[in-house]
Protein backbone atom coordinates (compact mmCIF):
# COMPACT_ATOMS: atom_id res chain seq x y z
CA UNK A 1 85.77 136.03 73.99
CA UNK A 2 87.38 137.14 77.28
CA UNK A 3 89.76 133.98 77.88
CA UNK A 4 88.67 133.22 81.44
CA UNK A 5 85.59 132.27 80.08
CA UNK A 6 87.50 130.04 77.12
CA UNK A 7 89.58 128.34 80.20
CA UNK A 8 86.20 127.42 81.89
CA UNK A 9 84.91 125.82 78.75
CA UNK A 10 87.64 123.96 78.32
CA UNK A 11 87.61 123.11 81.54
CA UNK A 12 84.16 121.59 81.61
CA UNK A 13 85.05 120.00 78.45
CA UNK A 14 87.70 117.86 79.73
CA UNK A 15 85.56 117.20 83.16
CA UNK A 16 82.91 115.62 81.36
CA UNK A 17 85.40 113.76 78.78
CA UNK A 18 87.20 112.08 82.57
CA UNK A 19 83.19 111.31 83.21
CA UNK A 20 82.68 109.73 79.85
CA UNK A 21 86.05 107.88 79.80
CA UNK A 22 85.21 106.77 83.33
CA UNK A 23 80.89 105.59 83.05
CA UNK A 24 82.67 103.55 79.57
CA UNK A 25 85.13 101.99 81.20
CA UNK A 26 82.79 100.90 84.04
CA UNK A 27 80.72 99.29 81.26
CA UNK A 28 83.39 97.78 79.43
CA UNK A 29 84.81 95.76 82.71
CA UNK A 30 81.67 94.55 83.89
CA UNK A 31 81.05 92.98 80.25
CA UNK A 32 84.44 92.05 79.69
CA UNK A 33 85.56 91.40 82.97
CA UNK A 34 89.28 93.05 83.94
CA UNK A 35 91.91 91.15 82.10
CA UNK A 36 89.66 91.36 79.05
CA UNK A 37 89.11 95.13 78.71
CA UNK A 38 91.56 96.86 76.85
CA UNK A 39 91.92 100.79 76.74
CA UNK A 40 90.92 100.83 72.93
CA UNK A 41 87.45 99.40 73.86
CA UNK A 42 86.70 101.85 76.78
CA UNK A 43 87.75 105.07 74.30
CA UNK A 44 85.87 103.65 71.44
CA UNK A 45 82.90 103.33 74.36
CA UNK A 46 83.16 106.53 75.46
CA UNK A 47 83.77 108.15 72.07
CA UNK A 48 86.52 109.71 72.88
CA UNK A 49 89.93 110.23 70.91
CA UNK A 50 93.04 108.51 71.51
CA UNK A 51 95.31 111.28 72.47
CA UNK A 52 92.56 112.62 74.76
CA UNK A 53 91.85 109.65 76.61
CA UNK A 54 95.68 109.28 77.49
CA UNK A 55 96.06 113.08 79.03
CA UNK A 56 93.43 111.73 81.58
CA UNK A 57 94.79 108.39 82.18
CA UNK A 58 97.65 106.24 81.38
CA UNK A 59 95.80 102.64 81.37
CA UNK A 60 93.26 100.72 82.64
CA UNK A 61 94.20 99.93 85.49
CA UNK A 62 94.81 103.75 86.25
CA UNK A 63 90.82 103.82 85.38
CA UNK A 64 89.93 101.20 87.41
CA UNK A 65 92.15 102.49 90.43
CA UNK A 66 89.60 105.72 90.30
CA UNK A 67 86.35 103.48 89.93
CA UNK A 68 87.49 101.71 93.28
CA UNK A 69 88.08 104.84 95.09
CA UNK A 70 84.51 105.91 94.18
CA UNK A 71 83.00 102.78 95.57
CA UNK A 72 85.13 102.45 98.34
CA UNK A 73 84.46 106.09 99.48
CA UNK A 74 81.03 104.87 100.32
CA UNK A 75 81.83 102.16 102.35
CA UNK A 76 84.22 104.35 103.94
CA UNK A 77 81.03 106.93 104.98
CA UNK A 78 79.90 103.26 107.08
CA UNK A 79 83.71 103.25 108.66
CA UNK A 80 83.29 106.87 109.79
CA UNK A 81 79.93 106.64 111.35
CA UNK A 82 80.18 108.55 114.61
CA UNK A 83 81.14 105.98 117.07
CA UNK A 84 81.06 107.32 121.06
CA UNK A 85 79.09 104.18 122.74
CA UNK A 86 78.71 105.06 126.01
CA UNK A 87 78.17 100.93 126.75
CA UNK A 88 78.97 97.61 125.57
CA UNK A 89 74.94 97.25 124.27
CA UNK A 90 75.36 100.45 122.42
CA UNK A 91 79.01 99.84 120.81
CA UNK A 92 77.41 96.16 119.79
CA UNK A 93 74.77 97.93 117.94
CA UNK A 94 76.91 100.55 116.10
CA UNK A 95 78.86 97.61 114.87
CA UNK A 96 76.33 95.49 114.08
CA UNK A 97 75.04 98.58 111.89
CA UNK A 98 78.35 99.19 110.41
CA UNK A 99 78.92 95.44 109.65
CA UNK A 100 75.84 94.91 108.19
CA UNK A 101 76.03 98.32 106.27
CA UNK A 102 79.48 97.29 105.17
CA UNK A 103 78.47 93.61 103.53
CA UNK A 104 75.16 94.70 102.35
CA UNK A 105 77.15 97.63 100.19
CA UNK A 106 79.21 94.70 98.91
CA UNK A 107 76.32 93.19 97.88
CA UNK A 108 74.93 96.50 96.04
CA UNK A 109 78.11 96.93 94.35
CA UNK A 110 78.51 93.27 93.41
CA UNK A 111 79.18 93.68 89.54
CA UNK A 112 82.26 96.26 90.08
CA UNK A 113 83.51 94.23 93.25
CA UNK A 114 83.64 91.68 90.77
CA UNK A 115 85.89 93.03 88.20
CA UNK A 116 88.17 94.92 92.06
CA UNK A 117 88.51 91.37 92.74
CA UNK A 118 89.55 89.95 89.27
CA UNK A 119 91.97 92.91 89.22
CA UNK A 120 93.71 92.98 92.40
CA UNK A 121 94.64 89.18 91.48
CA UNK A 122 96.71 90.34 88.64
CA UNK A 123 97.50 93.77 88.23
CA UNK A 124 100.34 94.69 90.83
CA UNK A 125 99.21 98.73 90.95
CA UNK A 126 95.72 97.71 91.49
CA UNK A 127 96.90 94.85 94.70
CA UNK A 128 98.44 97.73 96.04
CA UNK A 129 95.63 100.03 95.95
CA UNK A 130 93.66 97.54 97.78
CA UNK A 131 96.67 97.62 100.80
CA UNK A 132 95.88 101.04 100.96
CA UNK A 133 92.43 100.98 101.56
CA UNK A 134 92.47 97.99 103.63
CA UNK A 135 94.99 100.41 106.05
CA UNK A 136 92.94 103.40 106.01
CA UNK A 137 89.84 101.10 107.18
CA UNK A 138 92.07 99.31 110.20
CA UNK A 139 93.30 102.51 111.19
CA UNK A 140 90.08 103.64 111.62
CA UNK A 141 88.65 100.46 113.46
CA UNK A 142 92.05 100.96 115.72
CA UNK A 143 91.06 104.43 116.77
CA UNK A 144 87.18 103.13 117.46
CA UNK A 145 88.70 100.63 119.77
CA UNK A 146 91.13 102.47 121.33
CA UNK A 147 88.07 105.00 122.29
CA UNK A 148 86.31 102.47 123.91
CA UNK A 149 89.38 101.12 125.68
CA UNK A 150 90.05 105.04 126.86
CA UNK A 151 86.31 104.75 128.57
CA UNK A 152 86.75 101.73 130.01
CA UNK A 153 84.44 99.30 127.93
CA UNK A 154 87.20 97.41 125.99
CA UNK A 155 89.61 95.20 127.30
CA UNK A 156 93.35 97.29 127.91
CA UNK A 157 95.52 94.37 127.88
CA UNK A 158 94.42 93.94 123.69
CA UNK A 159 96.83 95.97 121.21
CA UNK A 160 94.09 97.85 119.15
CA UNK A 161 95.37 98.07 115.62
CA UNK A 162 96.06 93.81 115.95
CA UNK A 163 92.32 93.59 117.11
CA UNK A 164 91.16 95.85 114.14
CA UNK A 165 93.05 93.60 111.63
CA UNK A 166 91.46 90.64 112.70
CA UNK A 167 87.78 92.26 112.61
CA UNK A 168 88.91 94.00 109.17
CA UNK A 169 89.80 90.54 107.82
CA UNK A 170 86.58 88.96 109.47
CA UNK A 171 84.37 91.46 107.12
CA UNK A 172 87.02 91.54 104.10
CA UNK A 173 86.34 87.48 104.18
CA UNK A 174 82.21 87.87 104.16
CA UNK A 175 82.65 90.36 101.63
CA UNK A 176 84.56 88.44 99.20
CA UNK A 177 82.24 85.79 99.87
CA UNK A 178 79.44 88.28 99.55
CA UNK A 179 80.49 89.33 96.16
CA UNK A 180 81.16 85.82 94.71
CA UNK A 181 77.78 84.88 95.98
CA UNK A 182 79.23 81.59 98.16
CA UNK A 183 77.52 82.85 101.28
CA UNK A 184 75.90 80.73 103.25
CA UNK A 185 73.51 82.55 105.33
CA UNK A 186 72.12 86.36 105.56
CA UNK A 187 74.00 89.35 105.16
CA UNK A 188 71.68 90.00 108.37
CA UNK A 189 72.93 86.35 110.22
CA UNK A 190 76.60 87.18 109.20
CA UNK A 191 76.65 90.72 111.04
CA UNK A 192 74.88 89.57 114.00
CA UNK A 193 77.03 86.59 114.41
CA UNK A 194 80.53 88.14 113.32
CA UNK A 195 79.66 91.21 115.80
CA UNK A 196 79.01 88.84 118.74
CA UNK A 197 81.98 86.79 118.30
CA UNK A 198 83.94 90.56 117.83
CA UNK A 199 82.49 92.37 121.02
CA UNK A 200 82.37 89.42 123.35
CA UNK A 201 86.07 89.00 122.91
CA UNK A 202 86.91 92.95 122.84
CA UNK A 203 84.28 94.62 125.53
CA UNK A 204 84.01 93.85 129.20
């Protein structure tokens, strides 16, 4: 057999074997919860050996750290929604969109932003992940705002990335509060109010 075509196998092989480790381990923390799983019960999940599970990852909370990238790149497709209001009405409805958007995928991804939470509590790899992400998100919000500024719809005198931290932190609260299921009113309510308090502060 020509041995491109034994590299491609092999290839696919392992692929699917990252997939398998990766769908058990899901299952396995939402069961057990994070500090609970152990590595032995994802690879007996996934039905996997030992030594093969390690070439793909060194832990669990290496597995995990992939899981939360998937999830988060979805809420990062809200963060990127194109954002060129050419009006305070029409910035106040893209954010009410991508607020709303943003807590109601919290809400849809409850059960894994369950075990995120548990996890960035203890594991110091994981706590760091979640500074990462949080950054990438404000840096994002920072260049929305600074746009708007640029046109003349947002306030000058207000340092962008110290505005975006306080409206990532605003959401980051709801959606902890989202996922623990202590909110108090709508996902809907929550946007429209949050977004309000944001834009009347930020927008002329």
């Amino acid at each position: 057999m020509d041995s491109s075509k034994v590299a491609d196998k092999r290839h696919m092989r392992s692929i699917m074997t990252r997939q398998k480790l990766l769908q058990a381990a899901k299952e396995v923390f939402i069961e057990e919860g994070f500090q609970k799983a152990t590595i032995t019960q994802i690879i007996k999940k996934a039905n996997v050996g030992y030594g093969t599970a390690y070439v793909h990852f060194g832990g669990k909370d290496e597995i995990l750290i992939v899981l939360m990238e998937d999830v988060m790149e979805q809420f990062y497709q809200i963060a990127e929604m194109p954002f060129f209001p050419t009006s305070k009405e029409e910035a106040q409805q893209i954010i009410k969109k991508q607020a709303y958007s943003f807590l109601k995928m919290a809400e849809a991804e409850r059960s894994m932003m369950q075990v995120f939470e548990q996890a960035i509590g203890v594991s110091p790899v994981v706590s760091a992940k979640w500074k990462e992400i949080r950054e990438k998100f404000i840096q994002r919000i920072s260049q929305d705002i600074a746009y708007s500024q640029k046109k003349g719809l947002a306030k000058t005198q207000l340092n962008p990335e110290l505005v975006a931290r306080g409206w990532f932190f605003t959401n980051e609260m709801y959606l902890w509060e989202i996922v623990r299921n202590e909110h108090k009113a709508s996902v809907e309510d929550i946007a429209q109010t949050i977004t309000a308090v944001y834009t009347t502060g930020l927008y002329l």
